[in-house]
C-alpha atoms as a PDB file:
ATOM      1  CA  UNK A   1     143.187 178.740 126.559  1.00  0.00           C
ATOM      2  CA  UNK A   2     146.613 177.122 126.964  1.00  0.00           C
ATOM      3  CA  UNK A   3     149.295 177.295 123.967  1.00  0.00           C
ATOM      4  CA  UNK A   4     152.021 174.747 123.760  1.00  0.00           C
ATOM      5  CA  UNK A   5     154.480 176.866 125.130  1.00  0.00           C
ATOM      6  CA  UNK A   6     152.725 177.257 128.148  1.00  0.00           C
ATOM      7  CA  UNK A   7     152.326 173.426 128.516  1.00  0.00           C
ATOM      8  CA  UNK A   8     155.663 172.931 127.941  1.00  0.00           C
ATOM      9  CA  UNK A   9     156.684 175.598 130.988  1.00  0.00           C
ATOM     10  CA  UNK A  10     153.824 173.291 133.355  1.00  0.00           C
ATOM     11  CA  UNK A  11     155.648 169.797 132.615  1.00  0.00           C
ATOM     12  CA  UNK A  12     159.220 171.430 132.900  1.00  0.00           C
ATOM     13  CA  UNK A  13     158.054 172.590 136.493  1.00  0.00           C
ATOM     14  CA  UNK A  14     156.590 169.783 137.300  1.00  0.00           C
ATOM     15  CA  UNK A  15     159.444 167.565 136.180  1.00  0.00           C
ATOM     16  CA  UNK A  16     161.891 169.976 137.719  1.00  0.00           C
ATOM     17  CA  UNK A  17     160.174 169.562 140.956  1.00  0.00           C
ATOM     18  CA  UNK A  18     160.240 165.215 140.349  1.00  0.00           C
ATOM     19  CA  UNK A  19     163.787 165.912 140.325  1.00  0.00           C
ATOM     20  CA  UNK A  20     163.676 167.745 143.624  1.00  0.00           C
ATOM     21  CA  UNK A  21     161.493 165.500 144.993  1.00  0.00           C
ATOM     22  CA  UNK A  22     163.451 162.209 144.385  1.00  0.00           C
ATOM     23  CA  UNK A  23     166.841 163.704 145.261  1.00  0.00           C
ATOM     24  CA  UNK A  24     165.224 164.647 148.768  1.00  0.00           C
ATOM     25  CA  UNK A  25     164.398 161.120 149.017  1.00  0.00           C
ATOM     26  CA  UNK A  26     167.658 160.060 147.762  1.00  0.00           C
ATOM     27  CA  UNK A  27     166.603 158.814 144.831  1.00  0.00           C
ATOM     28  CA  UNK A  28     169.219 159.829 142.518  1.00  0.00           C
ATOM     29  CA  UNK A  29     168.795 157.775 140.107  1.00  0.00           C
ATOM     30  CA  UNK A  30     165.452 158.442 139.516  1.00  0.00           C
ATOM     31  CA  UNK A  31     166.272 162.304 139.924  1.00  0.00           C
ATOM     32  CA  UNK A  32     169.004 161.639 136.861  1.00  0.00           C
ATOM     33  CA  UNK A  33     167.043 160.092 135.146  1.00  0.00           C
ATOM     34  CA  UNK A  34     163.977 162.558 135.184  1.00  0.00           C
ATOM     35  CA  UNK A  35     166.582 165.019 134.304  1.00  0.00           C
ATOM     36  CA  UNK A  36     168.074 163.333 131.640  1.00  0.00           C
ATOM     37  CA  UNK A  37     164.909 163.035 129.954  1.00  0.00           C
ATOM     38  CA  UNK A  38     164.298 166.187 129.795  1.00  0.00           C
ATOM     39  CA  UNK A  39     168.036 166.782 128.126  1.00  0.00           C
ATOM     40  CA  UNK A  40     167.164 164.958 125.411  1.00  0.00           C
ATOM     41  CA  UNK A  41     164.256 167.216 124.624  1.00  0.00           C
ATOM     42  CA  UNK A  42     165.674 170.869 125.463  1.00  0.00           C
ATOM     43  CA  UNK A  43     169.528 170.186 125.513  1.00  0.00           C
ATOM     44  CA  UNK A  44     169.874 173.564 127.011  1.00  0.00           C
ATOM     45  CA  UNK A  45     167.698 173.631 129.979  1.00  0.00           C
ATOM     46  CA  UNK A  46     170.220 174.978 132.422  1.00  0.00           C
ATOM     47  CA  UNK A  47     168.151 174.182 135.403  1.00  0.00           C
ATOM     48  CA  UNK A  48     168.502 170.887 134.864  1.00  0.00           C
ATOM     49  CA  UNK A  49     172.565 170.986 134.190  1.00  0.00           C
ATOM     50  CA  UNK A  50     172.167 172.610 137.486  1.00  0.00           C
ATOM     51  CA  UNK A  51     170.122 169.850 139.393  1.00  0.00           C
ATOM     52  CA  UNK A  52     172.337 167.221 137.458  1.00  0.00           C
ATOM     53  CA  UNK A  53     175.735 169.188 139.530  1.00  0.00           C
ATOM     54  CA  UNK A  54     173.615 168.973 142.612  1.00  0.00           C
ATOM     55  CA  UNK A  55     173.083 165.521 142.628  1.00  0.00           C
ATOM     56  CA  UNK A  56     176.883 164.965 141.566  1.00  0.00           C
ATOM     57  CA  UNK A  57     177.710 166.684 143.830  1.00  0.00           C
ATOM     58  CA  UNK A  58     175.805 164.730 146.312  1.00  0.00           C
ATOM     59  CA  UNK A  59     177.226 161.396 145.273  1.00  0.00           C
ATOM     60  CA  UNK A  60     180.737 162.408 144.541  1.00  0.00           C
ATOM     61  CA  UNK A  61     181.098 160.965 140.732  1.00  0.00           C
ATOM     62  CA  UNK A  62     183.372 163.393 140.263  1.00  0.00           C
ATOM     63  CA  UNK A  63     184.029 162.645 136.465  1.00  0.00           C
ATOM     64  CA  UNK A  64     180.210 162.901 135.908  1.00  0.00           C
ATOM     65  CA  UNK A  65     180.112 166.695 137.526  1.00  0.00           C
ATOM     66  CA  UNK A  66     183.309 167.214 135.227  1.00  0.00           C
ATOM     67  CA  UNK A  67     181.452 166.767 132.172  1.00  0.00           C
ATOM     68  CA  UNK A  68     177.799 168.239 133.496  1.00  0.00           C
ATOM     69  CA  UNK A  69     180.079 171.231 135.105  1.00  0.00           C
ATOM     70  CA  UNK A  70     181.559 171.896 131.413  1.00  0.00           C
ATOM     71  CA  UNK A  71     178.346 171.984 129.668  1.00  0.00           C
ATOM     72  CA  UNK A  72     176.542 174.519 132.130  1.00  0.00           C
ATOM     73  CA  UNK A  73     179.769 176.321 131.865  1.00  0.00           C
ATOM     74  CA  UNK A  74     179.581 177.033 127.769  1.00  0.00           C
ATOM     75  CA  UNK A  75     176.165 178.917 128.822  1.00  0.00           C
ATOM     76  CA  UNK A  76     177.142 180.182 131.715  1.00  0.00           C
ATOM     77  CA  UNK A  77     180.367 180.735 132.490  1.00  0.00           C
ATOM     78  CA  UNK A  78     179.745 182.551 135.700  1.00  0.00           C
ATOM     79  CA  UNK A  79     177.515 179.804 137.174  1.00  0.00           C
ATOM     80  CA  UNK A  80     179.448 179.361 140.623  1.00  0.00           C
ATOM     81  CA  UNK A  81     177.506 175.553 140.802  1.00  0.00           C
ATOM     82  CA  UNK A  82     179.366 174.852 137.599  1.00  0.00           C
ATOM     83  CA  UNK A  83     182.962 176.066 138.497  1.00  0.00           C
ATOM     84  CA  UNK A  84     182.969 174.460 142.278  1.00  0.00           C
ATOM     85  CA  UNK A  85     182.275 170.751 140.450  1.00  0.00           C
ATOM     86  CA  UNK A  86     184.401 171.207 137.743  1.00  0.00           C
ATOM     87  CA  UNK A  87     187.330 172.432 140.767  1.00  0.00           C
ATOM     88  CA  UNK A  88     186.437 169.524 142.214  1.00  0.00           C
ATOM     89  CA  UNK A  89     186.695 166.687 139.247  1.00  0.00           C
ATOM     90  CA  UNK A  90     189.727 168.344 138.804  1.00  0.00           C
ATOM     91  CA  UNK A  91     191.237 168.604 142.032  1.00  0.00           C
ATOM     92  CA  UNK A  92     190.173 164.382 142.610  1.00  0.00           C
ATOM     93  CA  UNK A  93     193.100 164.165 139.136  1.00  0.00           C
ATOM     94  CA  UNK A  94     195.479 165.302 141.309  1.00  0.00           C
ATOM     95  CA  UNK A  95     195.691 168.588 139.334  1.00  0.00           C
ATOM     96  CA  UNK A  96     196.257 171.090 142.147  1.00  0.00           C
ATOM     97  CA  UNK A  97     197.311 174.112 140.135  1.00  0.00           C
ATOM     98  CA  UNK A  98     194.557 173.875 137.732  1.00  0.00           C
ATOM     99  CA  UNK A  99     191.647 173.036 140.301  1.00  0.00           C
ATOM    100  CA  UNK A 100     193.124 175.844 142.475  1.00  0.00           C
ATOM    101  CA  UNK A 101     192.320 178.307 139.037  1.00  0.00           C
ATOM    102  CA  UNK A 102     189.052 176.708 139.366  1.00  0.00           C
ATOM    103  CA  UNK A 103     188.199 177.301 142.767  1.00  0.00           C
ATOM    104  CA  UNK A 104     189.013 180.795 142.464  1.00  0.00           C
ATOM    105  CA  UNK A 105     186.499 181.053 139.994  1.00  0.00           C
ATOM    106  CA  UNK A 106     184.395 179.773 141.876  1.00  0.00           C
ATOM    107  CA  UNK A 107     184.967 182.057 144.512  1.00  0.00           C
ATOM    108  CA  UNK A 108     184.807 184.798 142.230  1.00  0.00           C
ATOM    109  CA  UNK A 109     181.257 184.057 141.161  1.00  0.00           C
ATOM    110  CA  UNK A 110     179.997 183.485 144.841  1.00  0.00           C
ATOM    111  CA  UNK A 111     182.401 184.713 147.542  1.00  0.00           C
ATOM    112  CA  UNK A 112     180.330 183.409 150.534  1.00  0.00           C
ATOM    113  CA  UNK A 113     179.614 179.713 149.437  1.00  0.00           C
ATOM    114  CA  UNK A 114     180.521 177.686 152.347  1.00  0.00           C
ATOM    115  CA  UNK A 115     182.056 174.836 149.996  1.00  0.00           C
ATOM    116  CA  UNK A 116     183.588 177.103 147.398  1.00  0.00           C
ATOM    117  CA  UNK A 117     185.701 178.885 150.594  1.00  0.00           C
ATOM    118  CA  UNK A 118     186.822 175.576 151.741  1.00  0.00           C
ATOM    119  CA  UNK A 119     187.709 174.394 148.765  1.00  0.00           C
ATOM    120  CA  UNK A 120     189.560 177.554 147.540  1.00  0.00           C
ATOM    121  CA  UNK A 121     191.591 177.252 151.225  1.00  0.00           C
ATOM    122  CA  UNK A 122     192.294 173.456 151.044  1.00  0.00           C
ATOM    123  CA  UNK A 123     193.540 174.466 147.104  1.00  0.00           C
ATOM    124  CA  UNK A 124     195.683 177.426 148.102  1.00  0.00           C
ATOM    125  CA  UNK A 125     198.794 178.056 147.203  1.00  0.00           C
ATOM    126  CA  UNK A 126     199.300 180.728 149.539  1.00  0.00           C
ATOM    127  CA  UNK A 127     198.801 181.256 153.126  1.00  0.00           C
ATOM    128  CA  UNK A 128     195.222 180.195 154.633  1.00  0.00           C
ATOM    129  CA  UNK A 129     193.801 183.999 155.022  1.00  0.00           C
ATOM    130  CA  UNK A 130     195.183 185.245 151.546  1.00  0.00           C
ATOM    131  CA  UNK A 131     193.262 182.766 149.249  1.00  0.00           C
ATOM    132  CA  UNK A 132     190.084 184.387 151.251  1.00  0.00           C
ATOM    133  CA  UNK A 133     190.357 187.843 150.526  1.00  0.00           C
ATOM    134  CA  UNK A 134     187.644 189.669 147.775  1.00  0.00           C
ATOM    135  CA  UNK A 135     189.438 190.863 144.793  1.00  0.00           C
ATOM    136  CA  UNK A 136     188.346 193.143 142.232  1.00  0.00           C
ATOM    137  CA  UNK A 137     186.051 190.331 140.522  1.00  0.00           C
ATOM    138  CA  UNK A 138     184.228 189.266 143.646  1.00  0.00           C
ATOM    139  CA  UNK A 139     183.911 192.727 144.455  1.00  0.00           C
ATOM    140  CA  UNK A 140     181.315 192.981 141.105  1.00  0.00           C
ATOM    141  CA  UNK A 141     179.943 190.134 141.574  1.00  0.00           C
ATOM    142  CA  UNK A 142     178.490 191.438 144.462  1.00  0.00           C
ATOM    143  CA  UNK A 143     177.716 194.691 143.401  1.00  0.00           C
ATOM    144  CA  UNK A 144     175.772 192.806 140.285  1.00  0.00           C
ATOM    145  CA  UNK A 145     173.972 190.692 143.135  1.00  0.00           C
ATOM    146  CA  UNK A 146     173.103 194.735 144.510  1.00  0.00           C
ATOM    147  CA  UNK A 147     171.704 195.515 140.874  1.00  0.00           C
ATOM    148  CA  UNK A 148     174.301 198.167 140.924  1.00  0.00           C
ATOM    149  CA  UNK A 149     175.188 198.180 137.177  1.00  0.00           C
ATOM    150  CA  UNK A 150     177.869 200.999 137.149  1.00  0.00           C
ATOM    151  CA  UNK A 151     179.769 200.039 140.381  1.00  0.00           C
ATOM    152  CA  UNK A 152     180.096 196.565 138.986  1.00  0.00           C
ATOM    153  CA  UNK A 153     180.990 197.444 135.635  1.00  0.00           C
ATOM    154  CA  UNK A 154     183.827 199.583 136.973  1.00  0.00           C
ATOM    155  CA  UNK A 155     184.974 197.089 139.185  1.00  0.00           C
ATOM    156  CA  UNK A 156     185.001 194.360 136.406  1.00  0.00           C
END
C-alpha cells in the first residue's frame, strides 16, 4: 500500500534522475525545464536549486546562477554549490571585492573544491598561497564533515 507521500518521493526521484539524465546528454534545456517543473510544485526542493547551479554552471549564464545561487542560499546558507555561482555572477560584474567575500565562503564551506580554490586564488587580494590557507571556519567545516560535533562547535 503506497500513500501519496510516498508517490510523491518516486516521481521526485525519478524526475531528479530526468534531470541527470538530460544534462549528461547535454540537454539542458530539457534538464531546466524538468527542474523547473518541479519548482512550481515544491518551491523548496533544494535538490533541484542544486541541479539548476549545476547546469548554470555548465553553460556559464552567469546571471541565471546569480539568482538560482540566492535562492538555495536563503535555505542553505552553507551550501558551497550556492556560494561558488553566486562568486562567480558576481565576479563576471566586475565586482572583485565582493566576489572575493564570496569565494571565501565558498571556500569556507568546502576547502578542497577544485573550482572554489581557483576561484578564491584568481579573486585574491593577497598573495597566491595566503588566500589558500584553512582558517578557523574551514577548520569546522571539516570537523562537521568528521561528525565531530564538539570540535566543530569550538572551532566555529
Amino acid at each position: 500500500m503506497s500513500s501519496a507521500s510516498e508517490s510523491v518521493a518516486v516521481d521526485l526521484a525519478l524526475l531528479g534522475q530526468a534531470i541527470d539524465a538530460c544534462g549528461a546528454d547535454g540537454d539542458y534545456g530539457g534538464a531546466a525545464a524538468i527542474a523547473k517543473s518541479i519548482l512550481l510544485r515544491l518551491p523548496r526542493h533544494l535538490p533541484t536549486y542544486q541541479r539548476l547551479l549545476q547546469i548554470a554552471w555548465t553553460l556559464k549564464p552567469w546571471p541565471v546562477g546569480e539568482g538560482w545561487a540566492r535562492r538555495l542560499l536563503q535555505a542553505d546558507p552553507g551550501n558551497a554549490l550556492a556560494w561558488r555561482s553566486l562568486a562567480q555572477a558576481v565576479a563576471h560584474k566586475g565586482l572583485r571585492s565582493a566576489a572575493w567575500a564570496m569565494w571565501k565562503r565558498a571556500f569556507e564551506a568546502d576547502p578542497y573544491d577544485p573550482e572554489i580554490r581557483s576561484g578564491l586564488s584568481g579573486a585574491s587580494l593577497t598573495p597566491q598561497g595566503d588566500a589558500l590557507m584553512l582558517d578557523s571556519a574551514c577548520l569546522a567545516t571539516l570537523y562537521l564533515r568528521g561528525e565531530r560535533w564538539s570540535h566543530a562547535a569550538g572551532a566555529y
